[in-house]
N, C-alpha and C. Protein backbone atom coordinates (compact mmCIF):
# COMPACT_ATOMS: atom_id res chain seq x y z
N UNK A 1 64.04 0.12 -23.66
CA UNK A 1 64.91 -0.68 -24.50
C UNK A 1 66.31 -0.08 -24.57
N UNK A 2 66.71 1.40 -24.65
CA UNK A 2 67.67 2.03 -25.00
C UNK A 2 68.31 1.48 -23.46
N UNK A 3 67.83 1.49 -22.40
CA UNK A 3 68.69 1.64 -21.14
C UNK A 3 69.27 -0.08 -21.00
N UNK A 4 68.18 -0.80 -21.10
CA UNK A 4 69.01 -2.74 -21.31
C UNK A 4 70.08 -2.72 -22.37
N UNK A 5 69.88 -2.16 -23.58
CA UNK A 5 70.53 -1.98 -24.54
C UNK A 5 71.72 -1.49 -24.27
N UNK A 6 71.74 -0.01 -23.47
CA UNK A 6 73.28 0.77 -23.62
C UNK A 6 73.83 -0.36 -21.70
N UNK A 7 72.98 -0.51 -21.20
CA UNK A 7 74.03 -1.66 -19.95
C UNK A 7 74.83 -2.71 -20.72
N UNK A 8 74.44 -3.38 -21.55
CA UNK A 8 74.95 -4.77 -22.22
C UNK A 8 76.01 -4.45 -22.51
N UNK A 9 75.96 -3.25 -23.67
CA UNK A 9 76.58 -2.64 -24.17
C UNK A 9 78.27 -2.61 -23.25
N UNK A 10 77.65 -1.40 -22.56
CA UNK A 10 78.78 -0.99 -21.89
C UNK A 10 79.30 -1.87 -21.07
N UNK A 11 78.72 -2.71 -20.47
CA UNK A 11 78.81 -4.23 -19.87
C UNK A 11 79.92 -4.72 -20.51
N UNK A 12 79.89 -4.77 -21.64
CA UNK A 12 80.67 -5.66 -22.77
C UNK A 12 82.26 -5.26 -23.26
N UNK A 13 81.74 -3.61 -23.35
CA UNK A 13 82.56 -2.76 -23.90
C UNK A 13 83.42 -1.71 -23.58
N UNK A 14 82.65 -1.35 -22.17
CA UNK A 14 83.11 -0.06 -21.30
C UNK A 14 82.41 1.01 -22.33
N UNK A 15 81.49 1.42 -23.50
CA UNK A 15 81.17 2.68 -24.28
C UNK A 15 79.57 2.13 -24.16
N UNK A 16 79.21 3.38 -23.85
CA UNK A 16 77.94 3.90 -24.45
C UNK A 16 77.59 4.62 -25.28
N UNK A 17 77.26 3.95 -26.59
CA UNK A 17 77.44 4.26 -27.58
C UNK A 17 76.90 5.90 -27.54
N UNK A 18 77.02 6.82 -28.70
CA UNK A 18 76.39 8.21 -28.73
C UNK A 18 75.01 7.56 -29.02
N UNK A 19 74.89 6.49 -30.52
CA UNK A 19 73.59 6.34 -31.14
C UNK A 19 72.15 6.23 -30.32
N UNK A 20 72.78 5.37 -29.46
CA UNK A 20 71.77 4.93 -28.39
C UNK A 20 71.63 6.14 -27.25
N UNK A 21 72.30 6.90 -27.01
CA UNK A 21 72.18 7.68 -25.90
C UNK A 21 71.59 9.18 -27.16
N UNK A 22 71.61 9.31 -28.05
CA UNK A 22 70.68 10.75 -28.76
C UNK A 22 69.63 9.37 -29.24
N UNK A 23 69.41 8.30 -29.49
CA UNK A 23 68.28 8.03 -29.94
C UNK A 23 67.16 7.96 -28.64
N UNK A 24 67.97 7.83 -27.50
CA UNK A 24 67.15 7.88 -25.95
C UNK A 24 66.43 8.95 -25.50
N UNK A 25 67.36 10.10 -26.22
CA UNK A 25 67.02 11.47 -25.65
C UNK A 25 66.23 12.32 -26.80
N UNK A 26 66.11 11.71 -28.05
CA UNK A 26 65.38 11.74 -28.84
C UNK A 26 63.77 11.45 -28.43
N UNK A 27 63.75 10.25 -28.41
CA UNK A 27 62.51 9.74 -27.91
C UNK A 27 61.79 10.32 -26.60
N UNK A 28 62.76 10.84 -25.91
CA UNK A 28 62.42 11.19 -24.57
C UNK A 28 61.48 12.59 -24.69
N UNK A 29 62.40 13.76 -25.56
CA UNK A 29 61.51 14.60 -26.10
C UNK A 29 60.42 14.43 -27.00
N UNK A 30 60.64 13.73 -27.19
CA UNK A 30 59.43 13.65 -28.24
C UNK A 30 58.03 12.84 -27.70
N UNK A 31 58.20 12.24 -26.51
CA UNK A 31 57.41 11.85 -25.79
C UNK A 31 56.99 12.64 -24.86
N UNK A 32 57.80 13.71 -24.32
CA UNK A 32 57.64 14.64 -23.45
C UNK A 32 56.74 16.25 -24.46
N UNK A 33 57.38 16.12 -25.78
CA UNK A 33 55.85 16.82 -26.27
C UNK A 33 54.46 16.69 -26.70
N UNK A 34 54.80 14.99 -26.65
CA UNK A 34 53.05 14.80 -26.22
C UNK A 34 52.43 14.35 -25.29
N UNK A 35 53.35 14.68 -24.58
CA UNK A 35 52.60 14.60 -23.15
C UNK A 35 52.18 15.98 -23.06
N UNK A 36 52.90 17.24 -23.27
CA UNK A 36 52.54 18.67 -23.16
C UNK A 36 51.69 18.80 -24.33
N UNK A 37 51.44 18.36 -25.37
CA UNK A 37 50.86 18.44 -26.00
C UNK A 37 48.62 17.89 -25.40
N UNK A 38 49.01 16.60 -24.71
CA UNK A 38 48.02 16.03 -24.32
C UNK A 38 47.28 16.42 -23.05
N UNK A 39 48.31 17.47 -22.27
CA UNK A 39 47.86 17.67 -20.81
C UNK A 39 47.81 19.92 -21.14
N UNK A 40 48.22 20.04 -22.40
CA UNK A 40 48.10 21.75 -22.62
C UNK A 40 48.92 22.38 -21.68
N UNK A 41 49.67 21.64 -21.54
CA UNK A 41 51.11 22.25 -20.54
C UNK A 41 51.97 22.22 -20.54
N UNK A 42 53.25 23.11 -20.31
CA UNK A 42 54.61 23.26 -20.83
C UNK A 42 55.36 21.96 -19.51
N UNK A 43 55.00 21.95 -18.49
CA UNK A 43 55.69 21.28 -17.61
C UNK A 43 56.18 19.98 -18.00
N UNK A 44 55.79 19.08 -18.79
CA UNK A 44 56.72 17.69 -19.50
C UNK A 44 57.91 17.88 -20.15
N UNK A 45 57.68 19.63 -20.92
CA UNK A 45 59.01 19.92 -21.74
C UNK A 45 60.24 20.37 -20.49
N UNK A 46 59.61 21.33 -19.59
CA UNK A 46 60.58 21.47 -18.91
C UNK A 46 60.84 20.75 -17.91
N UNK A 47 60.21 19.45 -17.56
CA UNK A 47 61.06 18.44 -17.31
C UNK A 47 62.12 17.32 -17.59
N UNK A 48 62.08 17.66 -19.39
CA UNK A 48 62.63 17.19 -20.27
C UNK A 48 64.85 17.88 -19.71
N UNK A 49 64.14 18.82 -19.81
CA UNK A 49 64.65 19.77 -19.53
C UNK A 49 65.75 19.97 -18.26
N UNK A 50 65.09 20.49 -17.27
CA UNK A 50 66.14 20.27 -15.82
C UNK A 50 65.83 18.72 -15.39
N UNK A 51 65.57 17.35 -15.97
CA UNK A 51 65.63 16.40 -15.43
C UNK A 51 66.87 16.08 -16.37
N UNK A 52 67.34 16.39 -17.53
CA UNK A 52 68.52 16.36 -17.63
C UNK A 52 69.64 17.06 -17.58
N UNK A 53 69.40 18.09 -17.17
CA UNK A 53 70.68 18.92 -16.76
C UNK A 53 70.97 18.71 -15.24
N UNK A 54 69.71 18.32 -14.28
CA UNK A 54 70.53 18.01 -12.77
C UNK A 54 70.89 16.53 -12.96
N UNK A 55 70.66 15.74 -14.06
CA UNK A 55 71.43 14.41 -13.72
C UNK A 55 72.23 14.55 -14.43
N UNK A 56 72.82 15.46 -15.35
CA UNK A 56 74.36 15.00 -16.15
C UNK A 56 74.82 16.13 -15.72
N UNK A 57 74.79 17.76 -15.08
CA UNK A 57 76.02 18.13 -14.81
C UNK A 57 76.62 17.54 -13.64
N UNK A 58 75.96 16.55 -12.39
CA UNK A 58 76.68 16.14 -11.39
C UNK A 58 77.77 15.03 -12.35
N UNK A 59 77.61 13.89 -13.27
CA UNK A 59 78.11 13.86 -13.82
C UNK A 59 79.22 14.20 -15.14
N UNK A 60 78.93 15.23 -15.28
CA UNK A 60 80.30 16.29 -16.17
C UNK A 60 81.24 16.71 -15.19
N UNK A 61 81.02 16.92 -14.01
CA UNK A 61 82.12 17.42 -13.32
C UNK A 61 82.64 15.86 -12.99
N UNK A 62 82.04 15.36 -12.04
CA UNK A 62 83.01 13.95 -12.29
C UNK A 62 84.08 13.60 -13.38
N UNK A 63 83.17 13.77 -14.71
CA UNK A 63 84.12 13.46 -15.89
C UNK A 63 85.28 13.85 -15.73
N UNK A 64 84.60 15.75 -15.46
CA UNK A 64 86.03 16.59 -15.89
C UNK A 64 87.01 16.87 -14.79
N UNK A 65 86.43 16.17 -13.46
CA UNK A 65 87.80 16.38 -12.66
C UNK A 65 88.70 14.78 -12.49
N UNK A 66 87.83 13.65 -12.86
CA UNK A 66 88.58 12.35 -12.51
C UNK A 66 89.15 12.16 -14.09
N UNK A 67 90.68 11.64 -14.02
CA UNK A 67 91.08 11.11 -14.97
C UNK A 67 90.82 9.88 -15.36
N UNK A 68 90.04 9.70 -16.70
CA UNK A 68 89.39 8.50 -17.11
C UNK A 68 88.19 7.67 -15.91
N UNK A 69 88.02 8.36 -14.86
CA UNK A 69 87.23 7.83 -13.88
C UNK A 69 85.85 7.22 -14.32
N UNK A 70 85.23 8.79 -14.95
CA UNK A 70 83.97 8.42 -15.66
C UNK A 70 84.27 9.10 -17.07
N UNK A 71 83.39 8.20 -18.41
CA UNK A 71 83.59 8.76 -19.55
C UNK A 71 82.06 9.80 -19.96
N UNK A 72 82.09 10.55 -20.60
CA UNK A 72 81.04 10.76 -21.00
C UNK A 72 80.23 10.76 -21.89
N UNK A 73 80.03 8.96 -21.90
CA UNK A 73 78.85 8.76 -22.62
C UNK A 73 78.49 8.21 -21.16
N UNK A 74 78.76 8.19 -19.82
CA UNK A 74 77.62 8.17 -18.42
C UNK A 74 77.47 9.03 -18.38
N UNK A 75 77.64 10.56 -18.66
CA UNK A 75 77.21 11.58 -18.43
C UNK A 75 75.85 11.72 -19.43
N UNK A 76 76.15 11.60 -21.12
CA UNK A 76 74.99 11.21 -21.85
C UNK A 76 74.13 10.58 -21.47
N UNK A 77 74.40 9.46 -20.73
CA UNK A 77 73.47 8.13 -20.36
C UNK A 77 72.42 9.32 -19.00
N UNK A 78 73.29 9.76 -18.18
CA UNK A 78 72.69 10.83 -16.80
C UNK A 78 71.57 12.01 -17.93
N UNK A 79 71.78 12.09 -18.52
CA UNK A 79 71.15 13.03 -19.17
C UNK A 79 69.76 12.38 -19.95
N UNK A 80 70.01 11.17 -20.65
CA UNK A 80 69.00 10.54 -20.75
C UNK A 80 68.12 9.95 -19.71
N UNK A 81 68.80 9.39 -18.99
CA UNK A 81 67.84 9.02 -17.80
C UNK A 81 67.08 10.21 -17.15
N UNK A 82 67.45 11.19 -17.18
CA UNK A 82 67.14 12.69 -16.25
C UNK A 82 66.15 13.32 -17.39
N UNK A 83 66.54 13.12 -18.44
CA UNK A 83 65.22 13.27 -18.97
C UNK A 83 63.52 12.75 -19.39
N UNK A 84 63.67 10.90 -19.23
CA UNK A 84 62.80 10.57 -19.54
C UNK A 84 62.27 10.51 -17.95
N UNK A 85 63.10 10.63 -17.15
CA UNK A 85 62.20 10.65 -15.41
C UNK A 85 62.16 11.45 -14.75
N UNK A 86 62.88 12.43 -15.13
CA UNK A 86 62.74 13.88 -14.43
C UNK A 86 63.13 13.89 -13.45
N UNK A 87 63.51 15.40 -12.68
CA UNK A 87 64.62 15.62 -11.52
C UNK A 87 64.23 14.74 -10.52
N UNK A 88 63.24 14.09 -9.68
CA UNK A 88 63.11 13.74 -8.59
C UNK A 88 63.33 12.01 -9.21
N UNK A 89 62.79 11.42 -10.36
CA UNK A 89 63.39 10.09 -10.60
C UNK A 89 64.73 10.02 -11.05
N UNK A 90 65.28 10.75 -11.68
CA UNK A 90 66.28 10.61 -12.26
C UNK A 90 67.14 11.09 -11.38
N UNK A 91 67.33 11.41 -10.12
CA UNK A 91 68.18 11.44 -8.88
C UNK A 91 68.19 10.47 -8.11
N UNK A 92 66.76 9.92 -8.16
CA UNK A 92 66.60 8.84 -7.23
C UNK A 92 67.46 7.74 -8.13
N UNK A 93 66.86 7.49 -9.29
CA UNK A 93 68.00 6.10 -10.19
C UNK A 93 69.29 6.90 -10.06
N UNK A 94 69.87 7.85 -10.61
CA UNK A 94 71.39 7.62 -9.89
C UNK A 94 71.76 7.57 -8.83
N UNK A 95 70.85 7.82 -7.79
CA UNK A 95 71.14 7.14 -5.86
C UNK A 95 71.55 5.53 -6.19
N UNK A 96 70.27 5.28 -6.97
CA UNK A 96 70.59 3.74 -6.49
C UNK A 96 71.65 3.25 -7.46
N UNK A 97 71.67 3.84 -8.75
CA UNK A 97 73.40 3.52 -9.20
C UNK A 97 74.30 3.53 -8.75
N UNK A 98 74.72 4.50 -7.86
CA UNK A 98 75.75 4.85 -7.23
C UNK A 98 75.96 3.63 -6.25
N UNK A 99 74.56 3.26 -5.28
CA UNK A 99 74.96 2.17 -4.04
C UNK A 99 75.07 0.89 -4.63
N UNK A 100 74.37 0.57 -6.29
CA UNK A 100 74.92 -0.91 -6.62
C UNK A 100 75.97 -0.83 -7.04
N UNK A 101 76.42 0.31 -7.39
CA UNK A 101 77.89 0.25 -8.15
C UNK A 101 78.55 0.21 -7.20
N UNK A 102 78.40 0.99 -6.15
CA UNK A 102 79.54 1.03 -4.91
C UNK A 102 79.77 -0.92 -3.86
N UNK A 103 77.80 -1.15 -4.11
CA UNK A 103 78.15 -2.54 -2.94
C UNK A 103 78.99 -3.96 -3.95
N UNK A 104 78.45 -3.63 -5.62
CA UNK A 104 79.26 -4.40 -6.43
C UNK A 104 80.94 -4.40 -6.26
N UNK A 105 81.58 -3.20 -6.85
CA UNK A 105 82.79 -2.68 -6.76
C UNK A 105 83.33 -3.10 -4.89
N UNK A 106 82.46 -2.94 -4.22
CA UNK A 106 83.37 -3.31 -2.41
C UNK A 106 83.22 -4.97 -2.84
N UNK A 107 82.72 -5.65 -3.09
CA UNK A 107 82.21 -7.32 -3.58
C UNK A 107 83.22 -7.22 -3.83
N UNK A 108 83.60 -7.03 -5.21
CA UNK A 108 84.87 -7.57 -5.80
C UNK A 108 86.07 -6.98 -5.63
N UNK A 109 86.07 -6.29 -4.78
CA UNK A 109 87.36 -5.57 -4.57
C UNK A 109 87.96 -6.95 -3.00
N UNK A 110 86.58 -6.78 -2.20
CA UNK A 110 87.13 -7.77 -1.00
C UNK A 110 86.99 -9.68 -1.75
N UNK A 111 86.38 -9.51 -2.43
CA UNK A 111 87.04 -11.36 -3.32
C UNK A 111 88.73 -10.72 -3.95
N UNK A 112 88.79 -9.95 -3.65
CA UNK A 112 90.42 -9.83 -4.69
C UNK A 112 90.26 -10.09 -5.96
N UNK A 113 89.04 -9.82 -6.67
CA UNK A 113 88.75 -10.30 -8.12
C UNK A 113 88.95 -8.45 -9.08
N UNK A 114 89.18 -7.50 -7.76
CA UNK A 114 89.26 -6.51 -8.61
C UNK A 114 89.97 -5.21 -7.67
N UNK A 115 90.59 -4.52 -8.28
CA UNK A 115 91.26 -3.63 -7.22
C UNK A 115 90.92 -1.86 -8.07
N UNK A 116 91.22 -1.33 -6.79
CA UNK A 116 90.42 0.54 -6.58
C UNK A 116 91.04 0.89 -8.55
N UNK A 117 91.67 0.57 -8.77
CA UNK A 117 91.96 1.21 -9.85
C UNK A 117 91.52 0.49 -10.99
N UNK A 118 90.83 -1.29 -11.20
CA UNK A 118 89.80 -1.86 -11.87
C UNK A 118 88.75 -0.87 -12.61
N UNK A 119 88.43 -0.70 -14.02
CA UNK A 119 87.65 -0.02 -14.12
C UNK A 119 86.81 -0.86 -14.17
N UNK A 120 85.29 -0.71 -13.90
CA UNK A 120 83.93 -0.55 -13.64
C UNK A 120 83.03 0.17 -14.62
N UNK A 121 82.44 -0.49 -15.49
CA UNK A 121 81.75 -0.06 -16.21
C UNK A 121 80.48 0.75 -15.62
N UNK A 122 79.91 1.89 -15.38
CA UNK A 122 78.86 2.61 -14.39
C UNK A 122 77.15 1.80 -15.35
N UNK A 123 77.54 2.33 -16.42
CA UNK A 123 76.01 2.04 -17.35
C UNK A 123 75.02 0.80 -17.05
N UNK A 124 75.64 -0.71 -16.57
CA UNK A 124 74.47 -1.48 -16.13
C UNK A 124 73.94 -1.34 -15.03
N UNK A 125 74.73 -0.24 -14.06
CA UNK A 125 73.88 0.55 -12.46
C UNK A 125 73.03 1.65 -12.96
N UNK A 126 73.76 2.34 -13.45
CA UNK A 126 72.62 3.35 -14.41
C UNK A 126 71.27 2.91 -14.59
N UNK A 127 71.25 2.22 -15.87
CA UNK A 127 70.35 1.50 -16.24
C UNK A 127 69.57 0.37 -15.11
N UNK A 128 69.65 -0.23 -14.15
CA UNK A 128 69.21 -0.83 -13.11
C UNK A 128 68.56 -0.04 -11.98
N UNK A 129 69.12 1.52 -12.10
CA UNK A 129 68.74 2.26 -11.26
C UNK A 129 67.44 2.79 -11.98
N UNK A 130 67.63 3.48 -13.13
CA UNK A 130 66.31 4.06 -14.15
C UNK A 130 65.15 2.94 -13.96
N UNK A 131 65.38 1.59 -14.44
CA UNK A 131 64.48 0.53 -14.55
C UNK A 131 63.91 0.30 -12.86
N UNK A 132 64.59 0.06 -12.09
CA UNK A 132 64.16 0.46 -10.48
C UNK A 132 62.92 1.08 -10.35
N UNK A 133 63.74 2.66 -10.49
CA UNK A 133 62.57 3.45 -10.57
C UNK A 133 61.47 3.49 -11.72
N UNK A 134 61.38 3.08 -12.51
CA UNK A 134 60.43 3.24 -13.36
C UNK A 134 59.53 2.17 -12.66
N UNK A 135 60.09 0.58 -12.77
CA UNK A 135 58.99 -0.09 -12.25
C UNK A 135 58.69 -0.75 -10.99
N UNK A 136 59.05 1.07 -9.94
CA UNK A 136 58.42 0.87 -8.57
C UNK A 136 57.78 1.80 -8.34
N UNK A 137 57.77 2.50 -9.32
CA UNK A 137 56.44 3.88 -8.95
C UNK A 137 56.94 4.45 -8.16
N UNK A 138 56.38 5.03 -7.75
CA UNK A 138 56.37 6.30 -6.35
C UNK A 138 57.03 5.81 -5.14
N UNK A 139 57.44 4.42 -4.65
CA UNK A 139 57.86 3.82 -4.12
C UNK A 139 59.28 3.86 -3.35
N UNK A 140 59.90 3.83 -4.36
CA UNK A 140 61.51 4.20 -4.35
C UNK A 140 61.88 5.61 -3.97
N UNK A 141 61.09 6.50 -4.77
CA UNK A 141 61.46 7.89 -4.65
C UNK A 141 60.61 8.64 -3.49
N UNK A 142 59.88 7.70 -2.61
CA UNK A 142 59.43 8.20 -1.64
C UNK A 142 60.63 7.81 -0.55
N UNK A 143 60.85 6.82 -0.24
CA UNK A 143 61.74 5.63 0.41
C UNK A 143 63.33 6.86 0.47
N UNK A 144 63.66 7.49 -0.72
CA UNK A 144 64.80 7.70 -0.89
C UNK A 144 64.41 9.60 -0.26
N UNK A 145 62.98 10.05 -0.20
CA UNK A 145 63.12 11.49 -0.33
C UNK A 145 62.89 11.31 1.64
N UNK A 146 62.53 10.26 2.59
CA UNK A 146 62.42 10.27 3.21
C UNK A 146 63.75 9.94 3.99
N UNK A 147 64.58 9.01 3.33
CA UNK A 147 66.14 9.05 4.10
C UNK A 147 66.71 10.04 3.96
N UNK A 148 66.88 11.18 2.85
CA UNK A 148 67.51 12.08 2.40
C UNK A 148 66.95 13.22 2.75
N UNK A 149 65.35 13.54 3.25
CA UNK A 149 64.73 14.78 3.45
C UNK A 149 65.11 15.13 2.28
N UNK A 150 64.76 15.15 0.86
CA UNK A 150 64.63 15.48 -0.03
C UNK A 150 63.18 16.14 -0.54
């Protein structure tokens, strides 16, 4: 819900809100300790864990080297997603964010409906990428570890 929620959003607005992105990452832990809780193993927390720190520091540096390029509540949003799917989904959904955002953005750049300096809201690729992977299973992130040798 948080990820349809913060696309619309940012869809609408260009912000992802904070509320929605700590109530995401809220839930995320807290689902991720009962999962460790249910399986007697630390590995859900620490995927909680480096599934959001390898999807939002590639995003913090973006932030912090493009001016206004990306804001960071996509970096929040990378961090939520990286946490509720962990490093190998939550790389794979920002793969595929990146190529709908990129084949959208070439769309409207060649209709002349939008030019390189148009901002582009990232959060409904985000979110399209997370939802992707969530409901293709193993599918996607096989597909993507086999083009990439990942």
């Amino acid at each position: 819900m948080c990820l349809l929620t913060a696309g619309i959003i940012d869809l609408r607005t260009h912000i992802l809100p904070n509320r929605i992105n700590a109530a995401g990452i809220a839930a995320a832990f807290i689902l991720r300790l009962i999962g460790c809780a249910l399986s007697r193993n630390a590995s859900p927390v620490r995927d909680f864990f480096t599934g959001g720190l390898v999807c939002g520091v590639p995003l913090l540096a973006i932030a912090l080297v493009s001016k206004r390029g990306m804001g960071f509540g996509d970096v929040k949003f990378a961090v939520l997603i990286g946490a509720f799917l962990g490093v190998s989904g939550g790389l794979c959904a920002l793969w595929l964010s990146i190529v709908l955002g990129g084949v959208f953005s070439a769309v409207l750049i060649a209709a002349k409906k939008a030019s390189r300096k148009t901002p582009i809201p990232f959060g409904p690729f985000m979110a399209a990428g997370a939802l992707a992977v969530v409901f293709s299973g193993d599918s996607i992130k096989t597909f993507v570890s086999a083009v990439y040798h990942v």
